[in-house]
N, C-alpha and C. Protein backbone atom coordinates (compact mmCIF):
# COMPACT_ATOMS: atom_id res chain seq x y z
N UNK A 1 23.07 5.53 -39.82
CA UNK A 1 22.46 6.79 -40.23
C UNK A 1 23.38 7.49 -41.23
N UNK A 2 22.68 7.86 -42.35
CA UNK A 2 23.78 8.96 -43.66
C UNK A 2 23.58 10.29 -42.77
N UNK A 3 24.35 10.61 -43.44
CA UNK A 3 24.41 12.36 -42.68
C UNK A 3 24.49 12.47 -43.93
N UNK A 4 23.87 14.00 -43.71
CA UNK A 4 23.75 15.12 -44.94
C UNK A 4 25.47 15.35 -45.39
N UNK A 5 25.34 16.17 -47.10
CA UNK A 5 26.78 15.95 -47.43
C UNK A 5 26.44 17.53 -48.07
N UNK A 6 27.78 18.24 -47.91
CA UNK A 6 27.56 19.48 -48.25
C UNK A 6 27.77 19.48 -49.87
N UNK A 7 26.69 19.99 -50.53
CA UNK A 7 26.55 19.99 -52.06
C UNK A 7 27.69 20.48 -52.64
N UNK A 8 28.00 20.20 -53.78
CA UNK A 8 29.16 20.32 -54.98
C UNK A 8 28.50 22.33 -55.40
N UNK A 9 29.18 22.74 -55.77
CA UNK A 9 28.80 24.47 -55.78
C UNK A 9 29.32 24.71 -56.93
N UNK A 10 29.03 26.08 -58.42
CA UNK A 10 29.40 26.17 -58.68
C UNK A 10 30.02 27.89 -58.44
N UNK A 11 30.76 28.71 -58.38
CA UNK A 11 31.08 29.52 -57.59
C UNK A 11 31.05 30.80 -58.63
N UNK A 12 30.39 32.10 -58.20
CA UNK A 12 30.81 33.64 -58.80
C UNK A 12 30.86 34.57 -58.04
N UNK A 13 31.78 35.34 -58.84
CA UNK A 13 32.07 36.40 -57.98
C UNK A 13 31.56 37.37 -57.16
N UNK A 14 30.40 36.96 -57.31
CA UNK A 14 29.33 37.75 -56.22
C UNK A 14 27.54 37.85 -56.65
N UNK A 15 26.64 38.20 -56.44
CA UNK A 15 24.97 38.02 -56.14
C UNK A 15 24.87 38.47 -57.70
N UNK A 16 25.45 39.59 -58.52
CA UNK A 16 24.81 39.67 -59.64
C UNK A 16 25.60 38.83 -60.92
N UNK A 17 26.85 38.11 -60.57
CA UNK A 17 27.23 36.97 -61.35
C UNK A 17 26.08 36.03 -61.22
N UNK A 18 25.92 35.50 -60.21
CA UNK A 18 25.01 34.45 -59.80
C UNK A 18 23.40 34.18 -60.53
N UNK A 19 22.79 35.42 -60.04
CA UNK A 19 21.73 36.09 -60.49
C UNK A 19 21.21 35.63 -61.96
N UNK A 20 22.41 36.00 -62.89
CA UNK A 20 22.51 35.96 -64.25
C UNK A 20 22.35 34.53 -64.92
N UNK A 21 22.50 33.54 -63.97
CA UNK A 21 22.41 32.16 -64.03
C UNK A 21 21.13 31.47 -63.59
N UNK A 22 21.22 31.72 -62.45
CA UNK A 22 19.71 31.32 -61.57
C UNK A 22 19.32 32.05 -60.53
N UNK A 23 17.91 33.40 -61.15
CA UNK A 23 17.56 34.38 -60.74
C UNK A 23 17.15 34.18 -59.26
N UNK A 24 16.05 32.74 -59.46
CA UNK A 24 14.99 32.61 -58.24
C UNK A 24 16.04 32.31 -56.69
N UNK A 25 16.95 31.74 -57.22
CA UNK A 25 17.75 30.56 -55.67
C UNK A 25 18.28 32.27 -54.99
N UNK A 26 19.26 32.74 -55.76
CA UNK A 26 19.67 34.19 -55.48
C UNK A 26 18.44 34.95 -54.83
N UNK A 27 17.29 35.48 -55.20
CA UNK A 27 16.74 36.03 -55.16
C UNK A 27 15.90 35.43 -53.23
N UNK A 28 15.58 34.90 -53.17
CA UNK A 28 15.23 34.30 -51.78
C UNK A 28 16.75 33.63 -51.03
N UNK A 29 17.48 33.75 -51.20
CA UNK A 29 18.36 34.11 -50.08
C UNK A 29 19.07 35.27 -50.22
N UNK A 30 18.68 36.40 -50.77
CA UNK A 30 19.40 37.98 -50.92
C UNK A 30 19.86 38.13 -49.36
N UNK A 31 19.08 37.77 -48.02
CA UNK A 31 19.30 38.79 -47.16
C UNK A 31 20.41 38.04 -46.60
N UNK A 32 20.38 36.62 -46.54
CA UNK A 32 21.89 35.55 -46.25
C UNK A 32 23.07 36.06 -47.20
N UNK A 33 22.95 35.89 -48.08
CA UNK A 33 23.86 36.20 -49.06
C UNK A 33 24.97 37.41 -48.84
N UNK A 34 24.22 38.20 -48.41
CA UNK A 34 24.25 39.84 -48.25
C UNK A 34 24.54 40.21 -47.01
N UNK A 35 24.68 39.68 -45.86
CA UNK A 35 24.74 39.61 -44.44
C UNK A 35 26.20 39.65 -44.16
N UNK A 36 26.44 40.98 -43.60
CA UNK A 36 28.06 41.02 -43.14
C UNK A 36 27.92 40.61 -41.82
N UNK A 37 29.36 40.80 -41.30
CA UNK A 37 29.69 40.09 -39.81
C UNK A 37 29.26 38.65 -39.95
N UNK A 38 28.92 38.34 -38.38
CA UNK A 38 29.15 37.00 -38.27
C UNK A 38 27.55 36.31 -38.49
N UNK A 39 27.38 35.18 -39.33
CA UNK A 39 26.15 34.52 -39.61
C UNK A 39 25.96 33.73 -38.55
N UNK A 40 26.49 33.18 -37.79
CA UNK A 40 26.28 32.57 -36.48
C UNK A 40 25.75 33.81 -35.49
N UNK A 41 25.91 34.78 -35.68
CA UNK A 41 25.56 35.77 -34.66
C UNK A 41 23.87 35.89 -34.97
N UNK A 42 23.69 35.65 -36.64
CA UNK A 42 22.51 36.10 -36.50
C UNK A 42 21.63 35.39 -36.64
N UNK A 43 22.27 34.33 -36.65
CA UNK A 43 21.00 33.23 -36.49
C UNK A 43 20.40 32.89 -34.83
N UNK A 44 21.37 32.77 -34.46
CA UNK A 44 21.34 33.00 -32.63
C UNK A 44 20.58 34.23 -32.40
N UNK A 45 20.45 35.15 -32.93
CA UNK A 45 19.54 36.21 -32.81
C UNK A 45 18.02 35.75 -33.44
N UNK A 46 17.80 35.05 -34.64
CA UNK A 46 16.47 34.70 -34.99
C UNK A 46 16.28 33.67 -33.89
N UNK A 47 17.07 33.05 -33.71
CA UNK A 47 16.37 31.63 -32.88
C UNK A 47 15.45 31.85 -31.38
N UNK A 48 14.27 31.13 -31.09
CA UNK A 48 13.40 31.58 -30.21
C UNK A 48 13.72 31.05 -29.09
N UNK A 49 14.61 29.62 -29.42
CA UNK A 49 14.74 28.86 -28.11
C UNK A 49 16.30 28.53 -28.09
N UNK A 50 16.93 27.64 -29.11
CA UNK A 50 18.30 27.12 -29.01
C UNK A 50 19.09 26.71 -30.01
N UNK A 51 20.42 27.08 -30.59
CA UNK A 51 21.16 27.08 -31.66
C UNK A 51 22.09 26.41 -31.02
N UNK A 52 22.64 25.93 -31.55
CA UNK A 52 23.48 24.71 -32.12
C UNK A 52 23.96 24.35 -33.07
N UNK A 53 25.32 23.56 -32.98
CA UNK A 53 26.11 23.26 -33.86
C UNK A 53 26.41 21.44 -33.93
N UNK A 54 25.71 21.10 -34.85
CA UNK A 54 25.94 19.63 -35.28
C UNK A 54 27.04 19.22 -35.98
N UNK A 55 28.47 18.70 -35.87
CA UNK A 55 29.25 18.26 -36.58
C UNK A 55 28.91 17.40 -37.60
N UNK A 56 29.24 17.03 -38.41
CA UNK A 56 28.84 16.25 -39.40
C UNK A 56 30.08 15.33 -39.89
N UNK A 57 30.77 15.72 -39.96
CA UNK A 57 32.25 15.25 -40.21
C UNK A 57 33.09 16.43 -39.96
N UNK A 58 34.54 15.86 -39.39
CA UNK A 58 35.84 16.63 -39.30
C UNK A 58 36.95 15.75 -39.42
N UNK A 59 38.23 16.27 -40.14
CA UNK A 59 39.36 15.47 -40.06
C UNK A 59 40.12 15.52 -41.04
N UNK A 60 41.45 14.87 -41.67
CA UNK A 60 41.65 15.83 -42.54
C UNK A 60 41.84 14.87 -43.68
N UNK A 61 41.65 15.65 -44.65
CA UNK A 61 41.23 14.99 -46.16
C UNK A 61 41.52 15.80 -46.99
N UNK A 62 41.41 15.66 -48.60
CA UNK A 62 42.08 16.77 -49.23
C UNK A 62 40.97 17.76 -49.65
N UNK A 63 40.84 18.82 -49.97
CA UNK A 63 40.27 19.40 -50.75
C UNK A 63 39.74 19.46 -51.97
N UNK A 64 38.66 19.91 -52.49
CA UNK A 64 38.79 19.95 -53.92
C UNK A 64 39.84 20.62 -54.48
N UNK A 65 39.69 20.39 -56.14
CA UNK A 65 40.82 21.42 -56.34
C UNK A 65 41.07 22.44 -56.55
N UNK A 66 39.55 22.57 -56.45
CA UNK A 66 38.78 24.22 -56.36
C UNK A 66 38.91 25.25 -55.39
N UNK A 67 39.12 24.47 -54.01
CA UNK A 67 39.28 24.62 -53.34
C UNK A 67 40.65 24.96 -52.84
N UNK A 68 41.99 23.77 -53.14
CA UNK A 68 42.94 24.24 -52.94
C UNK A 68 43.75 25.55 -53.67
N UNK A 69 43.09 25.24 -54.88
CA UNK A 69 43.53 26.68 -55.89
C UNK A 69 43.13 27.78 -54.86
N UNK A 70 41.70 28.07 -54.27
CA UNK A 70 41.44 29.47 -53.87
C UNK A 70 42.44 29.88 -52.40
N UNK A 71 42.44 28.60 -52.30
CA UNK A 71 43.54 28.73 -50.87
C UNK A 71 44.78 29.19 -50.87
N UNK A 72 45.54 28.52 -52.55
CA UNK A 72 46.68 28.47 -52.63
C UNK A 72 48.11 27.31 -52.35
N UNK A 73 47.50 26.53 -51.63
CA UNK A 73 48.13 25.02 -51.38
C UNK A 73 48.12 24.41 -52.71
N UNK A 74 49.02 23.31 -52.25
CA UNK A 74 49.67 22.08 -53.44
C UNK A 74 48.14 21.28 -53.42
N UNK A 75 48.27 21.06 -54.58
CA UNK A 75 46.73 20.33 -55.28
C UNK A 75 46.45 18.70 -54.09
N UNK A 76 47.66 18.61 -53.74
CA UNK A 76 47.49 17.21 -53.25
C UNK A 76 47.65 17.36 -51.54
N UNK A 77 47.71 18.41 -51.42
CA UNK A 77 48.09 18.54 -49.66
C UNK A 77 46.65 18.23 -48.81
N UNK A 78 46.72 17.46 -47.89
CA UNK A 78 45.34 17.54 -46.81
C UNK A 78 45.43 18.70 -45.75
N UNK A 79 44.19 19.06 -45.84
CA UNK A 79 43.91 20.09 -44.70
C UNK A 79 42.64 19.65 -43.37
N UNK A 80 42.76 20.31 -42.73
CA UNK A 80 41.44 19.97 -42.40
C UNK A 80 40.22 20.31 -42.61
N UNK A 81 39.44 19.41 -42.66
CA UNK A 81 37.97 19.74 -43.33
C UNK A 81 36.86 19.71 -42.17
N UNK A 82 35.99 20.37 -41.70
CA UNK A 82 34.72 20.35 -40.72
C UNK A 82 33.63 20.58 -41.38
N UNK A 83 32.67 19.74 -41.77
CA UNK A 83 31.14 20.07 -42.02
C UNK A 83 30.30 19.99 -40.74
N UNK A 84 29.36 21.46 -40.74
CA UNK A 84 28.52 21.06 -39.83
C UNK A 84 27.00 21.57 -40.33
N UNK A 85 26.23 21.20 -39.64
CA UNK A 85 25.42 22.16 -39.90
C UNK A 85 24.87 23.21 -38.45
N UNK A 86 24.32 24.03 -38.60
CA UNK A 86 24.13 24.85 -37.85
C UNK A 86 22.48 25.24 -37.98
N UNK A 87 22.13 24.75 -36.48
CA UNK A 87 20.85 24.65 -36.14
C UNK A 87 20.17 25.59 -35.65
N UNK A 88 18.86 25.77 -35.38
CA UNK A 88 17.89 26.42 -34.89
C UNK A 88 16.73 25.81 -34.65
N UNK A 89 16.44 26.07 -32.97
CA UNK A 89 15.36 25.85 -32.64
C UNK A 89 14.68 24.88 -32.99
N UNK A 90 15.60 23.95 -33.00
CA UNK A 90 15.91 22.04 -33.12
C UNK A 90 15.74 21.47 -35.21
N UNK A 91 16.11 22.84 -35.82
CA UNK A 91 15.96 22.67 -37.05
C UNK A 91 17.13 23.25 -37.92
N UNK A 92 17.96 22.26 -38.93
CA UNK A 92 19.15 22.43 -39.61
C UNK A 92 18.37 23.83 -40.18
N UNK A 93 19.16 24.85 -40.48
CA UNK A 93 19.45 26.07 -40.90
C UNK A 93 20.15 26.24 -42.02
N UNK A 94 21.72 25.70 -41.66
CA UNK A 94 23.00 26.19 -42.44
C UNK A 94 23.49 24.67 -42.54
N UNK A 95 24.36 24.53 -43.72
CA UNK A 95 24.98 23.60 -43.87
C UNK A 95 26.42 24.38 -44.05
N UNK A 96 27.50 23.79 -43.66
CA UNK A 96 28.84 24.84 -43.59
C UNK A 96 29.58 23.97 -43.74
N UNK A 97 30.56 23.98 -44.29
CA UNK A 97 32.21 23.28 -45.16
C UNK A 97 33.43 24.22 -44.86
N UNK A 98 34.19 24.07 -43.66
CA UNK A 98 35.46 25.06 -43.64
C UNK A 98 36.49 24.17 -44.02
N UNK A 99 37.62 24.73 -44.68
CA UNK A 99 38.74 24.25 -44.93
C UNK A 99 40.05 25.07 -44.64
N UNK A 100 40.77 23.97 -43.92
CA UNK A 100 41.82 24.76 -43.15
C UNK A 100 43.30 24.14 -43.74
N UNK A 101 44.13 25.08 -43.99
CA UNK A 101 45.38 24.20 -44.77
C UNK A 101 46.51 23.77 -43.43
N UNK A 102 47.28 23.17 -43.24
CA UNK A 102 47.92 22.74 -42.67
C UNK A 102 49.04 23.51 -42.11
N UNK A 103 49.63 24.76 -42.90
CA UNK A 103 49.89 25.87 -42.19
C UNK A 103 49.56 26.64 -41.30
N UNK A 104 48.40 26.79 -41.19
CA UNK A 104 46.84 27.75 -40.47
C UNK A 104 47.06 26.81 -39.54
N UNK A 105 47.22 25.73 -39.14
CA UNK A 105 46.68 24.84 -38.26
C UNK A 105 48.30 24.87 -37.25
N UNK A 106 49.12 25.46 -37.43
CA UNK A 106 50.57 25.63 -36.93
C UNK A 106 50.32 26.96 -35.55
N UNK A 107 51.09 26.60 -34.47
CA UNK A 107 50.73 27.62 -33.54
C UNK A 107 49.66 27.69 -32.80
N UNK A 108 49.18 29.35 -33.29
CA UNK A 108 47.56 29.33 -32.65
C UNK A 108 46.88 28.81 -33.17
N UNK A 109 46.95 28.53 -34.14
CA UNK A 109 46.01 27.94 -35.07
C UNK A 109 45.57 26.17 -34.58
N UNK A 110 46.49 25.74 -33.91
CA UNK A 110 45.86 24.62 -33.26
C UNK A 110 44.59 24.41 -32.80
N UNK A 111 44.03 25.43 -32.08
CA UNK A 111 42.81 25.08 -31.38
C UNK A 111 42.00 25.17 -32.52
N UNK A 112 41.67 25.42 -34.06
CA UNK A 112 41.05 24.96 -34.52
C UNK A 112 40.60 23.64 -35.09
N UNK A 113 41.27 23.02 -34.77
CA UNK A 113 40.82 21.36 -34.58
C UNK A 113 40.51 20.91 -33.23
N UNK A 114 39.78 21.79 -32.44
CA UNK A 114 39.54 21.50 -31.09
C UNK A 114 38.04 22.34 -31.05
N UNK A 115 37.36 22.60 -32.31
CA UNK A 115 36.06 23.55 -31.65
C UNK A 115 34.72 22.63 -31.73
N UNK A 116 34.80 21.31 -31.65
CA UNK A 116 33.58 20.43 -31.42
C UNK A 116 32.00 21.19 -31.82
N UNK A 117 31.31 21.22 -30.80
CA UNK A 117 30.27 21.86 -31.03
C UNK A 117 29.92 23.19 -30.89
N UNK A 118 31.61 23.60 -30.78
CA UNK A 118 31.05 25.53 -30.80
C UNK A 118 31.28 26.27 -32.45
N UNK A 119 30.93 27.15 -32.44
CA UNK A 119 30.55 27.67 -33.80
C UNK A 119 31.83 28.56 -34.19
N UNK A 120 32.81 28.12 -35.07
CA UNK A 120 33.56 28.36 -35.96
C UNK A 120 33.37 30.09 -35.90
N UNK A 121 32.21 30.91 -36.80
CA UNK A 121 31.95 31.81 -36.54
C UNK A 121 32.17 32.57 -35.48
N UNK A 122 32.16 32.16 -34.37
CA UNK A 122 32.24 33.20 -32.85
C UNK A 122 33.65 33.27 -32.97
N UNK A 123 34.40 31.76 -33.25
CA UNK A 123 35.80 31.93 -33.00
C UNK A 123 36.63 33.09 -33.81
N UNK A 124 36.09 33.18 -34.95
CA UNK A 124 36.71 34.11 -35.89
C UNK A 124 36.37 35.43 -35.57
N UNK A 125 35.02 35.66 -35.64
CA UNK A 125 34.61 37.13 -34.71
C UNK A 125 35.12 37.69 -33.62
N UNK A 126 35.51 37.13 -32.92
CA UNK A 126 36.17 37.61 -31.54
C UNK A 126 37.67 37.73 -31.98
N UNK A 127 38.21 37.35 -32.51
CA UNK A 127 39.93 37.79 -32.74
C UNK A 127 40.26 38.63 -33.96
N UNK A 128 40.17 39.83 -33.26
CA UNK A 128 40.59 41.13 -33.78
C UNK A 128 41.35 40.67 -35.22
N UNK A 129 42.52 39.85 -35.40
CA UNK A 129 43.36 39.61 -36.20
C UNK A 129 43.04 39.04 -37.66
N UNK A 130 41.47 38.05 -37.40
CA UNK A 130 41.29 37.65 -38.61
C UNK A 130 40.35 38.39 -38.95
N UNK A 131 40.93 38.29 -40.88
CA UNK A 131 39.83 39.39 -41.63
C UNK A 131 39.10 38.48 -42.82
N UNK A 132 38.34 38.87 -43.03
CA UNK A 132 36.85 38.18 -44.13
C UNK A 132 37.38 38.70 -45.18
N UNK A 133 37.20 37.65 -46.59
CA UNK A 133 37.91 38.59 -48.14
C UNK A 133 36.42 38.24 -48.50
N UNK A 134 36.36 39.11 -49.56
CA UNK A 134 35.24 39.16 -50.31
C UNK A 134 34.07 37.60 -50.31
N UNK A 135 32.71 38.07 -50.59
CA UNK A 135 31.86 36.87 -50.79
C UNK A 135 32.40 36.16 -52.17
N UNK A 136 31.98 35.02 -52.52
CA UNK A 136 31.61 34.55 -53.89
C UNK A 136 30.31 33.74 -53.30
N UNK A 137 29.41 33.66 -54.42
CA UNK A 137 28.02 32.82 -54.05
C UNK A 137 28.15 31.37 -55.23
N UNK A 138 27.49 30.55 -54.17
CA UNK A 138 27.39 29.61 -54.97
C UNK A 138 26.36 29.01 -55.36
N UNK A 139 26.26 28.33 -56.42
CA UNK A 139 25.16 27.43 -57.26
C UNK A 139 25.13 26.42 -57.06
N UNK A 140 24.36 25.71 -55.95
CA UNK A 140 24.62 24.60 -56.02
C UNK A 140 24.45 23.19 -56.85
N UNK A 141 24.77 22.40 -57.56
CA UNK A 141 24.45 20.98 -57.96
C UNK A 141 23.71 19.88 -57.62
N UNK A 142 23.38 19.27 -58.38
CA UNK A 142 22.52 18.01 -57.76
C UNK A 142 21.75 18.15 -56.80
N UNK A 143 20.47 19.35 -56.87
CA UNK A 143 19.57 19.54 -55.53
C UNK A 143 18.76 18.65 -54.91
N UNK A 144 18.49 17.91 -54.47
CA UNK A 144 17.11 17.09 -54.27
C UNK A 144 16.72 17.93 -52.89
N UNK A 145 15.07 17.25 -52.81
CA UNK A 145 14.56 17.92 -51.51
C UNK A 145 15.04 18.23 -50.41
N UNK A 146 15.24 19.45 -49.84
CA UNK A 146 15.31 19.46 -48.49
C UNK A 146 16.81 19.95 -48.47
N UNK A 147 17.76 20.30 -50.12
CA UNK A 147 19.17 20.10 -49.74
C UNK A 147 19.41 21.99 -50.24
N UNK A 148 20.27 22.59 -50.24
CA UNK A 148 20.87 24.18 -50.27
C UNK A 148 20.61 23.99 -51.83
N UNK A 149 20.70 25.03 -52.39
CA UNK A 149 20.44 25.45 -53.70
C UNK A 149 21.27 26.85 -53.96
N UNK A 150 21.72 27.03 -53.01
CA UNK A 150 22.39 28.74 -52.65
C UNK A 150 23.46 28.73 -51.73
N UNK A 151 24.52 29.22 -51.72
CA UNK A 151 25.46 29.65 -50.59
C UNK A 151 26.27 30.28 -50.72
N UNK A 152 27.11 31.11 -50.30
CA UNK A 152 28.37 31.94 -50.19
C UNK A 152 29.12 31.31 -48.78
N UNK A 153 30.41 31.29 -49.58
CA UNK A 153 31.79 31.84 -49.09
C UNK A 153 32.76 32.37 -49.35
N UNK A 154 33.76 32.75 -48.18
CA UNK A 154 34.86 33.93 -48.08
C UNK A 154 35.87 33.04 -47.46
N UNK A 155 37.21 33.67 -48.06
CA UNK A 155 38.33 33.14 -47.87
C UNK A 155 38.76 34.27 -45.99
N UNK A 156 39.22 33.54 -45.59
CA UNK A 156 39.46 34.39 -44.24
C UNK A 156 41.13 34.97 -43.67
N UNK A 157 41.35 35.01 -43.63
CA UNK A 157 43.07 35.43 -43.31
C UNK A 157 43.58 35.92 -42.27
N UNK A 158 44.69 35.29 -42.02
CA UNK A 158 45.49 36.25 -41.05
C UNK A 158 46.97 35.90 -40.63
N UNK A 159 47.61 37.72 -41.23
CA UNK A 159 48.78 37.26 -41.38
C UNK A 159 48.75 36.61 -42.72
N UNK A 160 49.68 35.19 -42.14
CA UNK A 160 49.90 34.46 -43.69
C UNK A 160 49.00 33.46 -43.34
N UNK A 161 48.35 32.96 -42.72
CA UNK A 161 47.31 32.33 -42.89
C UNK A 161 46.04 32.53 -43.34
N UNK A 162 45.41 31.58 -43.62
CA UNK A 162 44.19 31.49 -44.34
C UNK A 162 43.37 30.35 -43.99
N UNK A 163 41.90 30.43 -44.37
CA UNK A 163 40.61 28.88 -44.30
C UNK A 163 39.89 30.08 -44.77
N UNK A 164 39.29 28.76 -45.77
CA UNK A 164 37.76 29.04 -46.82
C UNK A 164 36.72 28.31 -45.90
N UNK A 165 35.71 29.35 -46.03
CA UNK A 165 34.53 29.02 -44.99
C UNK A 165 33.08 28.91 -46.10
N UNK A 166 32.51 27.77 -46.39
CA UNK A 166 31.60 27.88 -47.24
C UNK A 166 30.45 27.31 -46.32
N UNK A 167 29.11 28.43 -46.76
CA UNK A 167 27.84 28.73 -45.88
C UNK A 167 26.48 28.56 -47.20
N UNK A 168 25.80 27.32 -46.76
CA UNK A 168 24.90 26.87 -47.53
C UNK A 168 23.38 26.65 -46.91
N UNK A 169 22.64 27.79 -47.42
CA UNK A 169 21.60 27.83 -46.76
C UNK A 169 20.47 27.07 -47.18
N UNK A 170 20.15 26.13 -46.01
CA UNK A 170 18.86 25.33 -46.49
C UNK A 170 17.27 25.71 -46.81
N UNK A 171 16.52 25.16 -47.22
CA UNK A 171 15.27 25.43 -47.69
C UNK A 171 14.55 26.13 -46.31
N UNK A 172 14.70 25.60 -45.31
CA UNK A 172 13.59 25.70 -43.63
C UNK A 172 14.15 27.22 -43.54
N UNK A 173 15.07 27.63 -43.49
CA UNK A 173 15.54 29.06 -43.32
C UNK A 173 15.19 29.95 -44.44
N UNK A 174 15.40 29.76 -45.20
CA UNK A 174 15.02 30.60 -46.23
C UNK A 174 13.15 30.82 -46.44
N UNK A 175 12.34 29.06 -46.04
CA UNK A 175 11.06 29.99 -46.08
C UNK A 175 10.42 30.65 -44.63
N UNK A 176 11.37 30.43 -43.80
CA UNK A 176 11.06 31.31 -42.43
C UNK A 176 11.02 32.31 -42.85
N UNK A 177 12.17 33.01 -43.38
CA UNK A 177 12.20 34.41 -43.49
C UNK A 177 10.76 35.19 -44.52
N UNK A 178 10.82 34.34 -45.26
CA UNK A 178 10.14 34.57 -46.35
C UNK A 178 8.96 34.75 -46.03
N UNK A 179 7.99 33.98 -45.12
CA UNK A 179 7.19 33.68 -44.64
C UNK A 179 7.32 35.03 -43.15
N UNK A 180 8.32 35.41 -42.75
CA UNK A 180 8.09 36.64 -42.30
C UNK A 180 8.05 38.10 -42.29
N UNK A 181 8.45 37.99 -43.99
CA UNK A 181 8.75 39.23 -44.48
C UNK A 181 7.09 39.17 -45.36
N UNK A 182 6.27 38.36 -45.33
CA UNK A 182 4.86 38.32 -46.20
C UNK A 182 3.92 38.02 -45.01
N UNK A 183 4.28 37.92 -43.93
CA UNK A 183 3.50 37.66 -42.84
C UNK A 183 3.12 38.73 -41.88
């Protein structure tokens, strides 16, 4: 079986960088995009029956270099990487890419290579200590059916640590909403 692969992004500094590029993808995920606190919280709130977290891959590999730049690590260092997606009501939702540098992962930071099928999100929400930096949204590349076209992420911190959390919302979520905001 292939598993889904989290799309190549191209990244701005926020909904009206984005916008200026490709109105429509922005425009039907405004309320994802735009959603403070925790996105795991609120999808568990839409869901009627059961949310879940599908791993997809974890382990550690390097980053882009896009990636390590926003982090701040050596271009060539491995961190750890977790894709999952994040389900609803037996249907992918979110596709999600965290990256964790190898510092972050020192200490407490251990148990983040230990969160299997629980949601990344709760873990960060609940400890007072880590803080969310600004959105950037992304554009995604190479769409074919059924794959994100849209997503934001935020670099997270604490202390001197850090992980980039990137949140890519699929087509089934986006026309739920849509379909309940015209319904």
């Amino acid at each position: 079986m292939i598993l889904p692969r989290v799309p190549a992004a191209r990244w701005y500094p926020g909904v009206a960088a984005a916008q200026l590029v490709r109105p429509q993808p922005v425009a039907d995920a405004l309320y994802w995009l735009e959603l403070e606190g925790s996105l795991t919280r609120a999808l568990q709130l839409r869901c009627r029956e059961r949310f879940h977290v599908d791993v997809l891959r974890e382990g550690f590999a390097r980053p882009t270099l896009e990636e390590a730049q926003t982090l701040h690590i050596p271009l060539r260092q491995l961190a750890w990487i977790r894709e999952v997606q994040l389900c609803g009501d037996g249907q992918p939702w979110v596709m999600a890419r965290t990256v964790i540098p190898l510092a972050t992962l020192r200490g407490r930071g251990r148990c983040l290579r230990h969160l299997g099928g629980r949601p990344l999100g709760a873990f960060l929400f609940s400890q007072r200590r880590w803080h969310r930096g600004p959105f950037q949204i992304g554009l995604t590349q190479n769409q074919g059916p059924g794959q994100p076209t849209v997503g934001r992420r935020s670099r997270f911190h604490r202390d001197h640590d850090a992980l980039l959390v990137g949140e890519y919302f699929l087509p089934r979520l986006l026309q739920d909403v849509s379909s309940q905001n015209t319904g």
